[in-house]
N, C-alpha and C. Protein backbone atom coordinates (compact mmCIF):
# COMPACT_ATOMS: atom_id res chain seq x y z
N UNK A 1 10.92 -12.81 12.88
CA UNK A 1 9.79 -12.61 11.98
C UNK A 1 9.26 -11.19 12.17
N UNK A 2 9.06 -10.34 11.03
CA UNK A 2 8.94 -9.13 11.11
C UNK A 2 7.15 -8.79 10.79
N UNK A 3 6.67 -8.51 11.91
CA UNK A 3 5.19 -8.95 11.85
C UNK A 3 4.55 -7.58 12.77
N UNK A 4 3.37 -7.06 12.42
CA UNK A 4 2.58 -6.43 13.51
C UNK A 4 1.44 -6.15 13.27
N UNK A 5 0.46 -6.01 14.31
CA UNK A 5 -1.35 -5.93 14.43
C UNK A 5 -1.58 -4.90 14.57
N UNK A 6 -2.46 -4.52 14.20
CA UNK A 6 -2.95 -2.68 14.43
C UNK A 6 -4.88 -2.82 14.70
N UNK A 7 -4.84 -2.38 15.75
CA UNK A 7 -6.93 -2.12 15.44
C UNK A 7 -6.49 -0.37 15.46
N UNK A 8 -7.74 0.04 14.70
CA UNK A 8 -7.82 1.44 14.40
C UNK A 8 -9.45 2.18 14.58
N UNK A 9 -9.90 2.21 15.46
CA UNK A 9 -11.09 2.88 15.86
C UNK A 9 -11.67 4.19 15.58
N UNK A 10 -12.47 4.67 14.95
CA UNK A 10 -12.73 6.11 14.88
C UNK A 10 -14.41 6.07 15.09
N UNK A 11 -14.97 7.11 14.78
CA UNK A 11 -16.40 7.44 14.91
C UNK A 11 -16.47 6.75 13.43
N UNK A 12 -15.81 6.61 12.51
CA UNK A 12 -16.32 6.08 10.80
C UNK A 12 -16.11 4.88 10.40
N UNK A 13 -15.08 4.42 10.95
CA UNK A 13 -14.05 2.95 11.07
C UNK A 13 -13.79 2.46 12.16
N UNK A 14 -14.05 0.92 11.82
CA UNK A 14 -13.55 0.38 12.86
C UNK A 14 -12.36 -0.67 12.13
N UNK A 15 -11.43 -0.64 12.29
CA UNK A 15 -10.48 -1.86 11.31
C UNK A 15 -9.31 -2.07 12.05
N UNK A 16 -8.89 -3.67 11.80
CA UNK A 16 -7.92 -4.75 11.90
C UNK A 16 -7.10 -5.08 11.06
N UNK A 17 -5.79 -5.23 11.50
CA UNK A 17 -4.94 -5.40 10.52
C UNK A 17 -3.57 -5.85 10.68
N UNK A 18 -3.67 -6.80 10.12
CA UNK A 18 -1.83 -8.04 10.92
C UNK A 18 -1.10 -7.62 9.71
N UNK A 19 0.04 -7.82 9.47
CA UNK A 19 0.59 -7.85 8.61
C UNK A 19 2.18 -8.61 8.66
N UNK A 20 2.45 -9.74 8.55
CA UNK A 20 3.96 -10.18 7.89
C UNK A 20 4.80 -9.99 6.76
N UNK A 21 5.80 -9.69 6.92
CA UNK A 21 6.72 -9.12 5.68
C UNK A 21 7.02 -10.26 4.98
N UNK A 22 7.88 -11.37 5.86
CA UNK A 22 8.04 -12.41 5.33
C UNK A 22 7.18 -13.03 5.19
N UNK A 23 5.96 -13.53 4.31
CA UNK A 23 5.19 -13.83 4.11
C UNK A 23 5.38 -14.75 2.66
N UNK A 24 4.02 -15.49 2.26
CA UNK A 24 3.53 -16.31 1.40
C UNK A 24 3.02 -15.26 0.30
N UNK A 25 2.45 -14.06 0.50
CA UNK A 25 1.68 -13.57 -0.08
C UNK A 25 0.15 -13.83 -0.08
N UNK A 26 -0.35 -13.98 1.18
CA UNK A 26 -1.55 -14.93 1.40
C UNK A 26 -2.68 -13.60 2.22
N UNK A 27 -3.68 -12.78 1.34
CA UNK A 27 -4.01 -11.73 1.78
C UNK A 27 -5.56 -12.43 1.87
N UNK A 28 -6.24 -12.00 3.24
CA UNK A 28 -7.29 -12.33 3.45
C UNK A 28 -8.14 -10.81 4.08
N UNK A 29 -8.83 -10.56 3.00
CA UNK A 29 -9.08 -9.07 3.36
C UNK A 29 -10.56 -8.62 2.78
N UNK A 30 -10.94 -8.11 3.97
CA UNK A 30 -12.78 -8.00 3.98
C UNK A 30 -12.53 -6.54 4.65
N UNK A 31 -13.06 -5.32 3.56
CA UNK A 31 -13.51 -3.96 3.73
C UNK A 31 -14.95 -4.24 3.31
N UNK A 32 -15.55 -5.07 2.71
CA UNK A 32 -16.95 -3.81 2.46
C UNK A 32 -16.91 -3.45 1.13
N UNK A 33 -15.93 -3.71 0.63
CA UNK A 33 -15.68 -2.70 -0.82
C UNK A 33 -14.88 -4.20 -2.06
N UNK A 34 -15.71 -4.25 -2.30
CA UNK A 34 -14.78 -5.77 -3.37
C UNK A 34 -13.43 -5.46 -4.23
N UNK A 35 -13.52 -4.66 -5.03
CA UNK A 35 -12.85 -4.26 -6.03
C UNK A 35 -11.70 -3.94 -4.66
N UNK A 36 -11.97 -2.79 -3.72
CA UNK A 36 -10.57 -2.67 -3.20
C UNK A 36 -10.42 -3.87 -2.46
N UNK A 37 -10.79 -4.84 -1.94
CA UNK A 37 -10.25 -6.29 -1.66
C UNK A 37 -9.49 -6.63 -2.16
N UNK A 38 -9.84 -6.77 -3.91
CA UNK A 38 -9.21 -7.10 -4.47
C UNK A 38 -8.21 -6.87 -5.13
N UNK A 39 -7.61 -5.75 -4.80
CA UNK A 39 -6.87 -4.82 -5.27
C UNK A 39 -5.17 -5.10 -4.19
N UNK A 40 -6.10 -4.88 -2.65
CA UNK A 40 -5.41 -5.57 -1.84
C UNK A 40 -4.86 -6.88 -1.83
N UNK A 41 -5.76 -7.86 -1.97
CA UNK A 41 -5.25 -9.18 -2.29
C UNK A 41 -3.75 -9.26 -3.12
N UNK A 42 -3.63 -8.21 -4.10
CA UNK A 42 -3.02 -7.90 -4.79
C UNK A 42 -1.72 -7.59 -4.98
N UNK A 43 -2.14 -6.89 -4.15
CA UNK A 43 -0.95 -5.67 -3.15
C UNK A 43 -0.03 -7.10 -2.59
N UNK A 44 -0.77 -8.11 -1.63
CA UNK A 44 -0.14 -8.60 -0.69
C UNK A 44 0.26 -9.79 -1.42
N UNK A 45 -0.21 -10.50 -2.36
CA UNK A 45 0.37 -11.54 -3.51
C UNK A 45 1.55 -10.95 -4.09
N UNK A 46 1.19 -9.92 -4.98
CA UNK A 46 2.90 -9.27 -5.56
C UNK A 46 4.20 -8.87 -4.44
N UNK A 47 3.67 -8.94 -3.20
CA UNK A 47 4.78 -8.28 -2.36
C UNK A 47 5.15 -9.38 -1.56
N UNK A 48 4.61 -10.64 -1.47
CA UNK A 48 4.58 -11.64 -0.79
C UNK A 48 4.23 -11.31 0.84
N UNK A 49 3.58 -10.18 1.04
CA UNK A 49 3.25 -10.68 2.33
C UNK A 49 2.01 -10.79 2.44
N UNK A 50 1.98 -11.74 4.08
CA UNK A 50 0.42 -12.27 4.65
C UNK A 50 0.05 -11.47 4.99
N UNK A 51 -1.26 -10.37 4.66
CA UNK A 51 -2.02 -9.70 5.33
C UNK A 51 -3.21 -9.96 5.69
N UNK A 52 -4.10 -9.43 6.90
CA UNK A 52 -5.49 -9.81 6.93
C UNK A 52 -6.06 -8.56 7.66
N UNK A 53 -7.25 -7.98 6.87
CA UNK A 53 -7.61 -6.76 7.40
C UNK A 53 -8.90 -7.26 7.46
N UNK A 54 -9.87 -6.66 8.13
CA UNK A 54 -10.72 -6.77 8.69
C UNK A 54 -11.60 -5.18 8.73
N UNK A 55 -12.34 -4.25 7.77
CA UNK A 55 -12.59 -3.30 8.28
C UNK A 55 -14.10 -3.06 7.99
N UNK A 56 -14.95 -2.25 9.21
CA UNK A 56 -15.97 -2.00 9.08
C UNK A 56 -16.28 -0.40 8.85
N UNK A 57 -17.11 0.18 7.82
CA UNK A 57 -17.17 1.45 7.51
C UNK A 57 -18.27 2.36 8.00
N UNK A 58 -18.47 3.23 7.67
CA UNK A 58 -19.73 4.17 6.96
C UNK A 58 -19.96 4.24 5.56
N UNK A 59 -20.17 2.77 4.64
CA UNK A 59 -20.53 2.29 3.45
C UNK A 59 -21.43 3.41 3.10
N UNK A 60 -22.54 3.60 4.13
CA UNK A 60 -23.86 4.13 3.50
C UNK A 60 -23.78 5.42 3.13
N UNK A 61 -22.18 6.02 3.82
CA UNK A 61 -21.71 7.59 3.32
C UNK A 61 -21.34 7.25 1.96
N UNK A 62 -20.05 6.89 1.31
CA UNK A 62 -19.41 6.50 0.35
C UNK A 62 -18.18 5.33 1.33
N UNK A 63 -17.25 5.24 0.32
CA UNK A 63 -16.42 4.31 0.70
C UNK A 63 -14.76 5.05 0.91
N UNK A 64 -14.84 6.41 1.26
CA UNK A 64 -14.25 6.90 1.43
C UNK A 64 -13.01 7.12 2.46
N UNK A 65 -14.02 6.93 3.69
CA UNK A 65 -13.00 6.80 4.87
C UNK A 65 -12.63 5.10 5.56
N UNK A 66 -13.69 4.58 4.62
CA UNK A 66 -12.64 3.27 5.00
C UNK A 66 -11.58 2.65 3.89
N UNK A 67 -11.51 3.36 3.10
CA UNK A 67 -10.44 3.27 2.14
C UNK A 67 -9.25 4.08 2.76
N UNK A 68 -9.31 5.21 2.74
CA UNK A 68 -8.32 5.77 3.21
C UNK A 68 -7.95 5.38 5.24
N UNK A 69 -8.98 4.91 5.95
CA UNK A 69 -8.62 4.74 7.22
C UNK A 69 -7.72 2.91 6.82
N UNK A 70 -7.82 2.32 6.33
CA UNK A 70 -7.35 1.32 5.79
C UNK A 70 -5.71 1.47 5.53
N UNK A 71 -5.92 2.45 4.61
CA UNK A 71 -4.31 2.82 3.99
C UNK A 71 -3.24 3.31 5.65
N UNK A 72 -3.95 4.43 6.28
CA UNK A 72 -3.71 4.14 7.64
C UNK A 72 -3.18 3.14 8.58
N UNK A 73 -3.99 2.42 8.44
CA UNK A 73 -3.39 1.19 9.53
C UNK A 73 -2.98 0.37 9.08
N UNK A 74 -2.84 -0.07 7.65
CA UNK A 74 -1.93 -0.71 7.02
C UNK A 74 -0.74 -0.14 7.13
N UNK A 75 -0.06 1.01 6.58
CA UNK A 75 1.26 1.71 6.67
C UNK A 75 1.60 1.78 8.06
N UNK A 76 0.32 1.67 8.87
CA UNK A 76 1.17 1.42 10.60
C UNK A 76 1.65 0.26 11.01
N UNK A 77 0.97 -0.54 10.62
CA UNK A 77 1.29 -2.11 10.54
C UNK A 77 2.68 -2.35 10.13
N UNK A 78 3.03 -1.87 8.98
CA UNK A 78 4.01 -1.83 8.24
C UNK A 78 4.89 -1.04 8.86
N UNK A 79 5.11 -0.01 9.58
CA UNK A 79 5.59 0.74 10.34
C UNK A 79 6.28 -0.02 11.68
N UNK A 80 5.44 -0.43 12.37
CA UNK A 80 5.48 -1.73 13.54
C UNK A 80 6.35 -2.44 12.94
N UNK A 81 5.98 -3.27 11.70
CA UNK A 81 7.04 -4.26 11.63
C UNK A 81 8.18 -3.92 11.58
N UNK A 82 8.46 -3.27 10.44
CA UNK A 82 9.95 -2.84 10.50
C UNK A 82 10.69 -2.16 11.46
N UNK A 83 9.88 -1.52 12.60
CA UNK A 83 10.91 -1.52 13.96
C UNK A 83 11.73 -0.16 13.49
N UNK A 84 13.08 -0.13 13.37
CA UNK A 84 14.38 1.11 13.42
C UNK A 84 14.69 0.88 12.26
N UNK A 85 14.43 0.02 11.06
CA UNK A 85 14.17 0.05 9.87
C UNK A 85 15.79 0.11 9.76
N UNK A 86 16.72 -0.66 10.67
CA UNK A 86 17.85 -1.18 10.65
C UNK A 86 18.20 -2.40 9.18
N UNK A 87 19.03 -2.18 8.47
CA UNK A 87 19.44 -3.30 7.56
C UNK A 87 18.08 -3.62 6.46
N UNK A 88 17.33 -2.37 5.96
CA UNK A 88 16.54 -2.57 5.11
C UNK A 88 17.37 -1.87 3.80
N UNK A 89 16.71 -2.63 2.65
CA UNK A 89 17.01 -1.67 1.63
C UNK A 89 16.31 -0.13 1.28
N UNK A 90 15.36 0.17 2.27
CA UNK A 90 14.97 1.40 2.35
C UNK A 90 14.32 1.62 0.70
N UNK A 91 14.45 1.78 -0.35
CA UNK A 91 14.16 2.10 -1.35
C UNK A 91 13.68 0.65 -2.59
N UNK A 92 12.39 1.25 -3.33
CA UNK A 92 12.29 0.28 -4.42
C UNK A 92 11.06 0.79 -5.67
N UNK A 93 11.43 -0.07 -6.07
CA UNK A 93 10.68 0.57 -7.70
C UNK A 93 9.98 -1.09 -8.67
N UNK A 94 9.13 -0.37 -8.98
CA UNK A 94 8.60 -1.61 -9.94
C UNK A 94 8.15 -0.88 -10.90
N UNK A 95 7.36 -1.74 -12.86
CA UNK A 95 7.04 -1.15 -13.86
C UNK A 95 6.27 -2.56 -13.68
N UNK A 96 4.61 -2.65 -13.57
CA UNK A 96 4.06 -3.59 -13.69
C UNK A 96 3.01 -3.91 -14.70
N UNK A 97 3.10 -3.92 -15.79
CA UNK A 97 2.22 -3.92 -17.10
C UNK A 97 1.05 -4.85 -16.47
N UNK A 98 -0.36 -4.42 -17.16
CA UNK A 98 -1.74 -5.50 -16.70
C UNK A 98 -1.77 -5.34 -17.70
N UNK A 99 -1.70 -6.14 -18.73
CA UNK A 99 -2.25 -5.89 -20.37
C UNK A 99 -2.07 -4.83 -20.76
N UNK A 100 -3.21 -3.58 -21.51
CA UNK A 100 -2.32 -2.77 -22.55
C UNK A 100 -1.84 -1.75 -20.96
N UNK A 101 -2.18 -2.02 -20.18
CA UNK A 101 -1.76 -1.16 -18.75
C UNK A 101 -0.66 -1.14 -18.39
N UNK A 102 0.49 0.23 -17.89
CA UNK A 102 1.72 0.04 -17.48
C UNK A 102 1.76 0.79 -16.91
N UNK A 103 2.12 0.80 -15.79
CA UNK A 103 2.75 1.24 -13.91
C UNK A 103 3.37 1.81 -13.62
N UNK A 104 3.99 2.51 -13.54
CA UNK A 104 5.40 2.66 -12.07
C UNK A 104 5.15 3.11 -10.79
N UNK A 105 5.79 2.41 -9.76
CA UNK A 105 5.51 2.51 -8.67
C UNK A 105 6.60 2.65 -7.91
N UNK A 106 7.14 3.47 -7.58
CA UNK A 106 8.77 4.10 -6.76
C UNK A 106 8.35 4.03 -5.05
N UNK A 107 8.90 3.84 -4.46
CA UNK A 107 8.97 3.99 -2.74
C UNK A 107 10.43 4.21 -2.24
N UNK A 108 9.97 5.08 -1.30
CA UNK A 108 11.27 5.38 -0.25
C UNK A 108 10.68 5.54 1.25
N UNK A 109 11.16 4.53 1.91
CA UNK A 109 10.92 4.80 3.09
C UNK A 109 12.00 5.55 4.21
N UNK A 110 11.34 7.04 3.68
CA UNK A 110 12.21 8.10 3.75
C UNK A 110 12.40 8.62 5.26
N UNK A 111 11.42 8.40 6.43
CA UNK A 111 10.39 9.11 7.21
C UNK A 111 10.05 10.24 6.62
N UNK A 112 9.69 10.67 5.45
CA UNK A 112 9.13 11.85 4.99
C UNK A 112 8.18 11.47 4.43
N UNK A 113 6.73 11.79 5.15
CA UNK A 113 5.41 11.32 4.14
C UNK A 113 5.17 12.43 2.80
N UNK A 114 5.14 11.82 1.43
CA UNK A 114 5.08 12.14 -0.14
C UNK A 114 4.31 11.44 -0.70
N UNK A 115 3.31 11.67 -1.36
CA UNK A 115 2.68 11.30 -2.41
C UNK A 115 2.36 11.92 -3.97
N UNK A 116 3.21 11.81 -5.09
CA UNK A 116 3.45 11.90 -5.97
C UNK A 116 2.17 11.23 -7.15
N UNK A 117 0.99 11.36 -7.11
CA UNK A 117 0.70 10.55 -8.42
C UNK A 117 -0.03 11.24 -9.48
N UNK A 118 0.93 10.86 -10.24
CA UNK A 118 1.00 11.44 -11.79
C UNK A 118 0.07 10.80 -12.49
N UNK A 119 -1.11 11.49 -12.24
CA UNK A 119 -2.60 10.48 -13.08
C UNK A 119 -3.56 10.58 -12.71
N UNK A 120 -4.80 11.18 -13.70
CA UNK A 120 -5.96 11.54 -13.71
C UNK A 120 -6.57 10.32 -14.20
N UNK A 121 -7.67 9.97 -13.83
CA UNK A 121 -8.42 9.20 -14.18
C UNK A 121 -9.50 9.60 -15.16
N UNK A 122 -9.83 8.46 -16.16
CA UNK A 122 -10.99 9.24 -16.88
C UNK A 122 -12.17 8.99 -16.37
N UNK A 123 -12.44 7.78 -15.75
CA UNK A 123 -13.40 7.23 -15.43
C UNK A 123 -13.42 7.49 -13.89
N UNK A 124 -14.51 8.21 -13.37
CA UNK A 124 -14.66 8.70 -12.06
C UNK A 124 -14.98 7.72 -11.00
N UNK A 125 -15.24 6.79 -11.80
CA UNK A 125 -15.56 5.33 -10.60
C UNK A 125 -15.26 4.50 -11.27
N UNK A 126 -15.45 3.13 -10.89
CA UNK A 126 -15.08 1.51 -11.58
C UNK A 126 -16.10 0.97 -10.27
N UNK A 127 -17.35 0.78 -11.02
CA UNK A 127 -18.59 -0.22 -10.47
C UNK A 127 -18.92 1.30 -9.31
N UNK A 128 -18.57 0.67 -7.93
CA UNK A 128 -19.24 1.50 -7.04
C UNK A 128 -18.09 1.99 -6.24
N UNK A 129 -16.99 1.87 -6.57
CA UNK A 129 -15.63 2.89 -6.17
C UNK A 129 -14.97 3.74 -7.39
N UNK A 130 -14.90 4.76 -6.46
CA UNK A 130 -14.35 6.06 -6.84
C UNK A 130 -13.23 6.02 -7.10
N UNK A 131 -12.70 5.82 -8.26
CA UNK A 131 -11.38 5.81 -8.68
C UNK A 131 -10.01 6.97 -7.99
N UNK A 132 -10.85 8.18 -7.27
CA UNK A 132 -9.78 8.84 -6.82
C UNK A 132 -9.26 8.81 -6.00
N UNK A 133 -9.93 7.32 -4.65
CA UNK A 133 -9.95 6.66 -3.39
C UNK A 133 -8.19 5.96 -3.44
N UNK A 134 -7.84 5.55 -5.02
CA UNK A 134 -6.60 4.82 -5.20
C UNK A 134 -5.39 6.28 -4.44
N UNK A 135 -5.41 7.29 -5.30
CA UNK A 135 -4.52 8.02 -3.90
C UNK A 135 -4.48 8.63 -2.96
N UNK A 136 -5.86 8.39 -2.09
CA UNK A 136 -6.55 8.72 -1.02
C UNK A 136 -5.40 7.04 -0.11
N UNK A 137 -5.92 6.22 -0.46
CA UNK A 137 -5.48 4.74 -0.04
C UNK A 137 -3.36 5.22 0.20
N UNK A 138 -3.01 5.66 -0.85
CA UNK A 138 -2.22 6.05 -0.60
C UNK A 138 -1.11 7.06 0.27
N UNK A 139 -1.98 8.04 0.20
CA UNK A 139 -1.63 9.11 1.03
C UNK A 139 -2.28 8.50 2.65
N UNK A 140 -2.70 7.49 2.62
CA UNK A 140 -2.89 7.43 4.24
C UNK A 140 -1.64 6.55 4.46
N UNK A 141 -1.66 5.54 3.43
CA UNK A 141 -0.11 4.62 3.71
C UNK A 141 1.16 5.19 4.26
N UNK A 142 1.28 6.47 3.39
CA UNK A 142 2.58 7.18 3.34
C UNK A 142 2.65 7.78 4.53
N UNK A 143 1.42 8.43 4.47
CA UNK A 143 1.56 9.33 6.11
C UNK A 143 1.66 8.09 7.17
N UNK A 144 0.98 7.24 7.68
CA UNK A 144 1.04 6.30 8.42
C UNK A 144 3.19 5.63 8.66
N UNK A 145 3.01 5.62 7.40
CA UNK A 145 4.69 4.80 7.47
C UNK A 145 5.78 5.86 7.18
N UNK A 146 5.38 7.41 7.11
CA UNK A 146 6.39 7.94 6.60
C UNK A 146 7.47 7.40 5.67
N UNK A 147 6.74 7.53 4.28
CA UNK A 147 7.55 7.40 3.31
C UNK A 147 7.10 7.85 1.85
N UNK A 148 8.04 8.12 1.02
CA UNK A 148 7.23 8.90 -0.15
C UNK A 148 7.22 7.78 -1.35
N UNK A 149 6.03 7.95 -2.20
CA UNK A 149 5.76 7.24 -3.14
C UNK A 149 5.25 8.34 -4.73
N UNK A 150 5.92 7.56 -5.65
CA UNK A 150 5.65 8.14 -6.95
C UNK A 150 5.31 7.53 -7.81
N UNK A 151 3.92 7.38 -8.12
CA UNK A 151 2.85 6.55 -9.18
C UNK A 151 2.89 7.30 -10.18
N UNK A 152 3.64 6.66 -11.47
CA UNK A 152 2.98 7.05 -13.25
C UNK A 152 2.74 6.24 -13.67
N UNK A 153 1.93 6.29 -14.39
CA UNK A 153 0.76 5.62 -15.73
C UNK A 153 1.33 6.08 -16.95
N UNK A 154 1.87 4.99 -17.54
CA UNK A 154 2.47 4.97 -18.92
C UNK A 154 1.65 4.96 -19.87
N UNK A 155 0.73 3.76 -19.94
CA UNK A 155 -0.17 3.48 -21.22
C UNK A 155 -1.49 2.93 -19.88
N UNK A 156 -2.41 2.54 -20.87
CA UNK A 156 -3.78 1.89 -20.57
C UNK A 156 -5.02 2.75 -20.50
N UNK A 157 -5.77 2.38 -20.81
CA UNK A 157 -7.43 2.37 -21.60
C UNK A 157 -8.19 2.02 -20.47
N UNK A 158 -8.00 0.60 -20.21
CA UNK A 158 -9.20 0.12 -19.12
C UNK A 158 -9.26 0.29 -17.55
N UNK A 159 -10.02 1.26 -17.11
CA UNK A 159 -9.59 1.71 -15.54
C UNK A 159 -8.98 0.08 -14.81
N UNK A 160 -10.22 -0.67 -14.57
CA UNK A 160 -9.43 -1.72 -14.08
C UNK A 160 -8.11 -2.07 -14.25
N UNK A 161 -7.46 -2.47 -15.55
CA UNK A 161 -6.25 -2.91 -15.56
C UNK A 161 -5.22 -1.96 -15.27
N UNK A 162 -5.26 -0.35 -15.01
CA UNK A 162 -4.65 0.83 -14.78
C UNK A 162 -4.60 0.49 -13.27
N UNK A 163 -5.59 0.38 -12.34
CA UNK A 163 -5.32 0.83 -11.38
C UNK A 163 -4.98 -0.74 -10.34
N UNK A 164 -5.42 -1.68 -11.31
CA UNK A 164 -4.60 -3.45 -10.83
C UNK A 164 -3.07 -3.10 -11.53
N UNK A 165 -2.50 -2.68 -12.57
CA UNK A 165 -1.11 -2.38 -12.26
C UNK A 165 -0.47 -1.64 -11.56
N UNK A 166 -0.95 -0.74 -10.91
CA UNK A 166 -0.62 0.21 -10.04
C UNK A 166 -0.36 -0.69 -8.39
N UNK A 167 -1.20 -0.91 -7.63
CA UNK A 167 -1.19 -2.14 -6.84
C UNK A 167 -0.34 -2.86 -6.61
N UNK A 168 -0.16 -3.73 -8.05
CA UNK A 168 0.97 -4.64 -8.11
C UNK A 168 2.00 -4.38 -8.23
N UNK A 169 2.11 -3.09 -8.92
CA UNK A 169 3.53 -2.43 -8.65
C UNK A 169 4.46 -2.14 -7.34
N UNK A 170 2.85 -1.39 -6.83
CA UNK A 170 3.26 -1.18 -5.47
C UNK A 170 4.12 -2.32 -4.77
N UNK A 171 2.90 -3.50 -4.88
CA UNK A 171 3.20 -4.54 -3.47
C UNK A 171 5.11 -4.77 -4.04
N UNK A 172 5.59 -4.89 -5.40
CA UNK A 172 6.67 -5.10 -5.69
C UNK A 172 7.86 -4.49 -5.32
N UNK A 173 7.45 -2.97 -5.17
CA UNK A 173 8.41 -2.11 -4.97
C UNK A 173 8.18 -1.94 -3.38
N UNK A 174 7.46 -1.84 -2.51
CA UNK A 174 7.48 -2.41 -1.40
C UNK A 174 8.34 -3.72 -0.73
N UNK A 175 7.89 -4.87 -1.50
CA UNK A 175 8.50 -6.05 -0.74
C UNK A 175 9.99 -5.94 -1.02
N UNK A 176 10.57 -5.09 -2.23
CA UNK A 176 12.15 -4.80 -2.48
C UNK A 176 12.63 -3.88 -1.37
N UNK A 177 11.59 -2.78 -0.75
CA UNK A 177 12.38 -1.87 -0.11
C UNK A 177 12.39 -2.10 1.44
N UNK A 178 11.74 -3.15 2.13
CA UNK A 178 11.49 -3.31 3.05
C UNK A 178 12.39 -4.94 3.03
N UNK A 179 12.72 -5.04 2.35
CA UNK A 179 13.65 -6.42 2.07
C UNK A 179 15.36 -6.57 2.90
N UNK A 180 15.94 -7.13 3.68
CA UNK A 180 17.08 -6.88 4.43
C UNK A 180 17.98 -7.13 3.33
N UNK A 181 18.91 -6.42 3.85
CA UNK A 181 20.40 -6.71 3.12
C UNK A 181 21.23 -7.91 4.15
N UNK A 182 21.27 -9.08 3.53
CA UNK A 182 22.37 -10.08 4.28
C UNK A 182 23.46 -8.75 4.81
N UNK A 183 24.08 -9.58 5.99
CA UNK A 183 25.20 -8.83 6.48
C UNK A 183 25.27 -7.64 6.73
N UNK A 184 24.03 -7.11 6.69
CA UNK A 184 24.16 -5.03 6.82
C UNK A 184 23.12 -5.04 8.57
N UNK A 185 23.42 -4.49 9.20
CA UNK A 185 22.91 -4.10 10.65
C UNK A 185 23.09 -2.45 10.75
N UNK A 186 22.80 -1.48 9.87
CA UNK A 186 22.65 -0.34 9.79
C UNK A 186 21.53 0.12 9.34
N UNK A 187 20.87 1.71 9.86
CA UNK A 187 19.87 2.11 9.44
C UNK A 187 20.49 2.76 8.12
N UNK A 188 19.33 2.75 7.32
CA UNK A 188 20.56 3.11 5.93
C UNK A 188 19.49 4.43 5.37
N UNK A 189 20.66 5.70 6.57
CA UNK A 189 20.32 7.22 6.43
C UNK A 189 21.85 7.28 6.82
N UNK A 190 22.52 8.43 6.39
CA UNK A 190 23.66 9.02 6.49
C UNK A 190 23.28 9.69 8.14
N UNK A 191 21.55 9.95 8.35
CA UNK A 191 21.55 10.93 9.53
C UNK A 191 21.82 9.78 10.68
N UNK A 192 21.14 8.25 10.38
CA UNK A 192 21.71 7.59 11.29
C UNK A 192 20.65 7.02 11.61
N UNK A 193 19.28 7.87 11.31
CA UNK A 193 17.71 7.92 11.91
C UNK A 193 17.11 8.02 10.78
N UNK A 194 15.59 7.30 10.61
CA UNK A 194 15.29 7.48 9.46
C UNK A 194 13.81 7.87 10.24
């Protein structure tokens, strides 16, 4: 079972965070911040794994560094599990439409941290998060797990359903690239090392 816990302490954050690959998709996750809860929930339903984070912030600053300290110890989590990242498919992609909303969400778990996202927001927040926190959340993932990711936005109007397909894309193209190949016991880099 490919599983690991992370606490992550700073002067701004304090946060917890398990994570199983093989999972139900069963995300139980309390930041402080609803919308990104739920966003997460999200993440870990489309990708099928069990996550449970636990994080406490500096709310009363913005919601800044526990969004991004989040993305952090999640991608370490994720990091932990997969170990030498022996017999993974290393790479994956999803196109996840939310109504008139459509996605793409590419990953390579390259060890090269990349963040690619192709998309301005019009709307500078959604309720009391800052819509630009979505590749803040990201760029801590990537750096954390060394790996590069490339978000475009095809169509959509309504921030919500833009940045809930994005998410779900993710968790999709995630749970494909972190997924084993029956019968393969290789790290799958030509260097040997990823």
């Amino acid at each position: 079972m490919r599983e690991a816990f992370i606490e992550r302490k700073t002067g701004e954050t304090k946060i917890s965070v398990y994570v199983r690959l093989e999972g139900r998709g069963e995300g139980k996750i309390d930041t402080g911040i609803g919308f990104f809860d739920h966003m997460l929930e999200n993440f870990s339903r489309h990708g099928l794994f069990d996550i449970r984070v636990k994080a406490a912030g500096d709310l009363h600053v913005d919601a800044h560094h526990t969004v991004e300290d989040t993305g952090i110890a999640l991608g370490e989590a994720f990091k932990r599990a997969l170990g030498d990242k022996r017999g993974i498919k290393r790479a994956g992609f999803f196109i996840f439409p939310m109504d008139e909303a459509l996605s793409l969400v590419s990953v390579d778990i390259s060890g090269r941290p990349f963040v690619n996202f192709d998309y301005r927001f019009s709307n500078p927040k959604l309720g009391e998060f800052d819509t630009e926190l979505v590749k803040e959340f990201l760029n801590g993932f990537a750096r954390s797990l060394a790996m590069t990711v490339h978000v475009k936005v095809f169509e959509g109007e309504n921030t919500h359903h833009i940045i809930e397909s994005i998410f779900k894309a993710f968790g999709r193209a995630m749970k494909e690239a972190v997924e084993l190949i029956p019968g393969i016991n290789e790290i799958p880099s030509t260097k040997g090392v990823i």
